[in-house]
N, C-alpha and C. Protein backbone atom coordinates (compact mmCIF):
# COMPACT_ATOMS: atom_id res chain seq x y z
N UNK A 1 148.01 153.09 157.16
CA UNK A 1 147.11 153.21 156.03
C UNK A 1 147.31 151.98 155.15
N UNK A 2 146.52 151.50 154.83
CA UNK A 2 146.64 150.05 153.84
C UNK A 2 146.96 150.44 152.59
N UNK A 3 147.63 149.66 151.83
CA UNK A 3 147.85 149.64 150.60
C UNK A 3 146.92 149.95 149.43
N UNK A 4 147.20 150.48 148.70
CA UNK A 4 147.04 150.54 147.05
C UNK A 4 147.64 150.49 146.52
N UNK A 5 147.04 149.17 145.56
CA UNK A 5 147.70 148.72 144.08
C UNK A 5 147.43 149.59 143.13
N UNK A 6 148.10 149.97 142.00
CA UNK A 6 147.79 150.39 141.07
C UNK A 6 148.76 149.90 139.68
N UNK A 7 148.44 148.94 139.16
CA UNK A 7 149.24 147.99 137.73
C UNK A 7 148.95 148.72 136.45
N UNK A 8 149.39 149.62 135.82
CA UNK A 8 148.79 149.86 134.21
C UNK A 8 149.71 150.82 133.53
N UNK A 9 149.45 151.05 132.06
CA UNK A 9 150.03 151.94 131.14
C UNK A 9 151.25 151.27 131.58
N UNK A 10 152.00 152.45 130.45
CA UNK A 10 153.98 151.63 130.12
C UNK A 10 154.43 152.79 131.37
N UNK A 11 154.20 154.17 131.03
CA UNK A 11 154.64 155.48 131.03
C UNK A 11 154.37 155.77 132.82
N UNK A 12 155.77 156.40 133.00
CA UNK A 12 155.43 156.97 134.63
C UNK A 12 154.10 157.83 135.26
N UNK A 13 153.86 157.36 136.14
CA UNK A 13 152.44 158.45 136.51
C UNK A 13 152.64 159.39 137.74
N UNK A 14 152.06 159.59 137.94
CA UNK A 14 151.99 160.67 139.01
C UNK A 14 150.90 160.92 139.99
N UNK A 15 151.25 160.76 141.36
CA UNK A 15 150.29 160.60 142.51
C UNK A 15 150.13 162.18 143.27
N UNK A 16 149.23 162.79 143.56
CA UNK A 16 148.95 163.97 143.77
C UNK A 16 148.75 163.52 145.27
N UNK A 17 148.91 162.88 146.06
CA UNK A 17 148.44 162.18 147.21
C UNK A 17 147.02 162.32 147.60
N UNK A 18 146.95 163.04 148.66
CA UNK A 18 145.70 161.88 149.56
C UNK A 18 144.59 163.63 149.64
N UNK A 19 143.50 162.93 149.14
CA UNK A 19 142.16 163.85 149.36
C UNK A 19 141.46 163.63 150.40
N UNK A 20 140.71 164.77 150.73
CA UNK A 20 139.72 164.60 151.86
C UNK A 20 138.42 163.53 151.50
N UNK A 21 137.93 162.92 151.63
CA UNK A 21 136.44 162.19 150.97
C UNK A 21 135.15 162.58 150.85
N UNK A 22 135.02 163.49 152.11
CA UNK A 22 134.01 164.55 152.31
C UNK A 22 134.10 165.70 151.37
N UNK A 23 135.52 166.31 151.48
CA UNK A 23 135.05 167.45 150.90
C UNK A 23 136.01 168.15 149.52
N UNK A 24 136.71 166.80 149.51
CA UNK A 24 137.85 166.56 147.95
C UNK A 24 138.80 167.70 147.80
N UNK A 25 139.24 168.26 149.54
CA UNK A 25 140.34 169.20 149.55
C UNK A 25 141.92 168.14 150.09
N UNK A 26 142.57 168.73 149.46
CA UNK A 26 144.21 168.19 148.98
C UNK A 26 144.26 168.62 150.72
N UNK A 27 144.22 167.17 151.21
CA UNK A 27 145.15 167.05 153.11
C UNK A 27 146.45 166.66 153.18
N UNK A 28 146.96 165.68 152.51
CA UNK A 28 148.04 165.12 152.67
C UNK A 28 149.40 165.96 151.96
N UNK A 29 150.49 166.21 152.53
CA UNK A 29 151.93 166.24 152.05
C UNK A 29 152.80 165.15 151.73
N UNK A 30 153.29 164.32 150.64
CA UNK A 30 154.03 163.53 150.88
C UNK A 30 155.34 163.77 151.45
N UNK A 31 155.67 162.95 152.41
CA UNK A 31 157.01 163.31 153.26
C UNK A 31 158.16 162.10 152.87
N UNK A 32 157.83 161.01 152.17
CA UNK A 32 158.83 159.94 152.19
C UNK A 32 158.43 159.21 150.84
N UNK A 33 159.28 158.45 150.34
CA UNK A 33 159.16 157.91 149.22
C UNK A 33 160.26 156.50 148.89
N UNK A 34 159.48 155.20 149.10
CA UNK A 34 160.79 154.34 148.90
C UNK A 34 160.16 153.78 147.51
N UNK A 35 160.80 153.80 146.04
CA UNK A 35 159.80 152.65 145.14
C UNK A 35 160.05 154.09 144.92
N UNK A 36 159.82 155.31 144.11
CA UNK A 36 158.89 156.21 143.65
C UNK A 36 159.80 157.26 143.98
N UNK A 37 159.53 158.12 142.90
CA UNK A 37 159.98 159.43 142.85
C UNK A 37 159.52 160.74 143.52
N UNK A 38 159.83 161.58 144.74
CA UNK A 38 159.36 162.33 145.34
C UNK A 38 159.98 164.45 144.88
N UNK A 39 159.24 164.78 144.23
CA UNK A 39 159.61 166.07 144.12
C UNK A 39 159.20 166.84 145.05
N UNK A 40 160.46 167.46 145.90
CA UNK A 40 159.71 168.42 147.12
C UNK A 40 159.03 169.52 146.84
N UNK A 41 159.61 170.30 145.79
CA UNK A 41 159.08 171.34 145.15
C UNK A 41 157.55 171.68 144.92
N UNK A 42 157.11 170.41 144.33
CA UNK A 42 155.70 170.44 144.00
C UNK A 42 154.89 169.50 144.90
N UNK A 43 155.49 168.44 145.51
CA UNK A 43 154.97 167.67 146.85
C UNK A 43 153.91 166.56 145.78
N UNK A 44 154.86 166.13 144.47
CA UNK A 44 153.89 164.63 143.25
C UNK A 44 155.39 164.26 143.65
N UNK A 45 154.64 162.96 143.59
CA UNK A 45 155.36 161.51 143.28
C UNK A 45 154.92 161.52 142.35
N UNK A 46 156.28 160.64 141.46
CA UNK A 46 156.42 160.07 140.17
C UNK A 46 156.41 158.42 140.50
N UNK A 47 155.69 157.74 139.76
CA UNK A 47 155.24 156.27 139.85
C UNK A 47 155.85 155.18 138.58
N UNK A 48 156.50 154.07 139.07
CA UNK A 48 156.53 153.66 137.66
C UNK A 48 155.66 152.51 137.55
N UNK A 49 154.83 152.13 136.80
CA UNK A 49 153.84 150.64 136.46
C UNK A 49 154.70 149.95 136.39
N UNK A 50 153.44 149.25 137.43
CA UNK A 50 154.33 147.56 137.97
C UNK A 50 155.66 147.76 139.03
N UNK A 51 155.75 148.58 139.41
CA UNK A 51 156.93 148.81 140.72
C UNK A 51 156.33 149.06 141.75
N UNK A 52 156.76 148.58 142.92
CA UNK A 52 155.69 148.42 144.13
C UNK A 52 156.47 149.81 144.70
N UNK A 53 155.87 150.87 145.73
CA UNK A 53 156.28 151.89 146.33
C UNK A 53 155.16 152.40 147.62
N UNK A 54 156.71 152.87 148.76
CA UNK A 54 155.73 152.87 149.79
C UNK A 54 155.76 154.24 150.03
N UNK A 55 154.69 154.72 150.50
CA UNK A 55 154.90 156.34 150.76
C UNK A 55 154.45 156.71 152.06
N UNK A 56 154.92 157.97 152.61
CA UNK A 56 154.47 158.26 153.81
C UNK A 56 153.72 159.70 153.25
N UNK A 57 152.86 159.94 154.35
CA UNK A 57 151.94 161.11 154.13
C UNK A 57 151.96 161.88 155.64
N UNK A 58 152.30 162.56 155.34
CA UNK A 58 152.08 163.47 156.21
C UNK A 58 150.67 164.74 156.24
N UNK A 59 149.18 164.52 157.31
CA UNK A 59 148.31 165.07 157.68
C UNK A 59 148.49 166.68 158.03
N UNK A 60 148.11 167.79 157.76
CA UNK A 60 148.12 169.32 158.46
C UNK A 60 147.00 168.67 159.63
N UNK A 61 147.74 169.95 160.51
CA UNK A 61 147.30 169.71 161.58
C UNK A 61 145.60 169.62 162.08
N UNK A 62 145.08 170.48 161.38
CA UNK A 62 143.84 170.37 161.30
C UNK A 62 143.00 169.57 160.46
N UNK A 63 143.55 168.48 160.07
CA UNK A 63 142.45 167.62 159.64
C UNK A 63 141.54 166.84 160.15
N UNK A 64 140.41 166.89 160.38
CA UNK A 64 140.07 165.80 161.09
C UNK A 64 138.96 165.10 160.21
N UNK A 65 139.23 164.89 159.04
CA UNK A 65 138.68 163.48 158.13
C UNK A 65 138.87 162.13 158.56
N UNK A 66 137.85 161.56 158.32
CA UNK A 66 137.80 160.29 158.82
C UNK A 66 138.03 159.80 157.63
N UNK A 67 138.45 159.57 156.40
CA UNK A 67 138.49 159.01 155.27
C UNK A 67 139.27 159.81 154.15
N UNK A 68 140.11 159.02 153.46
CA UNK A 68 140.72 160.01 152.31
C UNK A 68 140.76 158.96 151.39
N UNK A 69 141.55 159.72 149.91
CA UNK A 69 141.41 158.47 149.34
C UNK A 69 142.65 159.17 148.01
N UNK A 70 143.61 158.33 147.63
CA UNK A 70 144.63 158.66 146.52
C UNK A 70 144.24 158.48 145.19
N UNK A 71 144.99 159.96 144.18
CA UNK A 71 144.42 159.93 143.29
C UNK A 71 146.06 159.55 142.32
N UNK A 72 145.85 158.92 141.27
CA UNK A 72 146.83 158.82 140.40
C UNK A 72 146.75 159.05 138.64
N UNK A 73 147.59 160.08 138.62
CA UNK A 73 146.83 160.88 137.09
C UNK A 73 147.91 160.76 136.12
N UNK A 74 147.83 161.06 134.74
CA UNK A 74 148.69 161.06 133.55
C UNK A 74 149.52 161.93 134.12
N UNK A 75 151.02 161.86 134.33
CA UNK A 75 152.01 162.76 134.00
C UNK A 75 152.20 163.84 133.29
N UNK A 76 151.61 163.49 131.77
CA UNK A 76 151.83 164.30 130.64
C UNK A 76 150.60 165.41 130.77
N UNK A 77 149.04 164.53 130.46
CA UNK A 77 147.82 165.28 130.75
C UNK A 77 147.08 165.54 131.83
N UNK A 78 147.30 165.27 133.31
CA UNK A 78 147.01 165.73 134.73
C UNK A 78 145.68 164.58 134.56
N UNK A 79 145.61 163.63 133.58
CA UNK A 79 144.18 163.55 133.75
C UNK A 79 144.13 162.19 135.01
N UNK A 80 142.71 161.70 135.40
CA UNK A 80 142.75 160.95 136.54
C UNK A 80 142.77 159.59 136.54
N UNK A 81 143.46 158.82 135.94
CA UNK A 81 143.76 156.88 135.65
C UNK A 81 143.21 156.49 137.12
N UNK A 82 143.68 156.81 138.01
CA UNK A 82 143.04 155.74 138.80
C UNK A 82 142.66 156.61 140.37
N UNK A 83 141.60 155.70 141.07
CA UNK A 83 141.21 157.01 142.29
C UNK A 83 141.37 155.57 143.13
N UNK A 84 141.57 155.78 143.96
CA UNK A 84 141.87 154.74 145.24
C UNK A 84 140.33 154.41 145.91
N UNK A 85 140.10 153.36 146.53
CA UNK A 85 139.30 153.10 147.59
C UNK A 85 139.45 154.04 148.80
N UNK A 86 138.20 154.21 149.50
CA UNK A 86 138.07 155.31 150.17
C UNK A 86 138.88 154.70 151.35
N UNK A 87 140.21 155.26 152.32
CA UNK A 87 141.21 154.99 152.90
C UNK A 87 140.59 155.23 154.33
N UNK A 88 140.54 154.78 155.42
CA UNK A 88 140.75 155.13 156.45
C UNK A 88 141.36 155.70 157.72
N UNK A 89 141.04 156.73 157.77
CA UNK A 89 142.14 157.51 158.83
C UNK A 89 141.87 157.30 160.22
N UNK A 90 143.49 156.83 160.87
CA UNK A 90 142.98 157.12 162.12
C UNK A 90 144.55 158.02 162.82
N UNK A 91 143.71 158.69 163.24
CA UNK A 91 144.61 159.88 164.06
C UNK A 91 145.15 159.73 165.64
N UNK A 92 146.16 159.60 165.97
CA UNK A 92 146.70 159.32 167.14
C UNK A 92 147.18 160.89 168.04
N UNK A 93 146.30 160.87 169.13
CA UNK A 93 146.79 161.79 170.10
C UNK A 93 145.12 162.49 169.95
């Protein structure tokens, strides 16, 4: 999956990971976190501006979207700072 940048605000944010594009249902689990804070509990990364971080995502088995796309929201107010370019999936097997 290619990168997204995301540079802004002082304050940590929070990545809800990866949406469907079609149909804006929550596909992805985050499974890994280097750069970034991973709570298993609730399955958000915590982000800090201006720190680069790589994440892994892990797909349910039944997805078969061709496109997703990451959302990154206020910590404090859930609200939505930044939505990613629409991502490309490709599924192996």
């Amino acid at each position: 999956m290619p990168g997204v940048n995301y540079v802004g605000g002082r304050l940590p944010n929070r990545c809800r990971t990866a949406y469907d594009c079609k149909t804006q249902e929550l596909v992805a689990t985050p499974i890994q976190a280097i750069g970034a804070e991973l709570d298993r509990d609730t399955n958000r990364l915590t982000l800090t501006p201006g720190q680069a971080a790589t994440i892994g995502l892990q797909l349910s088995a039944e997805v078969s979207t061709k496109k997703l796309y990451l959302e990154l929201r206020d910590a404090a107010t859930d609200l939505v700072l930044h939505r990613s370019p629409d991502l490309p999936v490709d599924l192996i097997g």
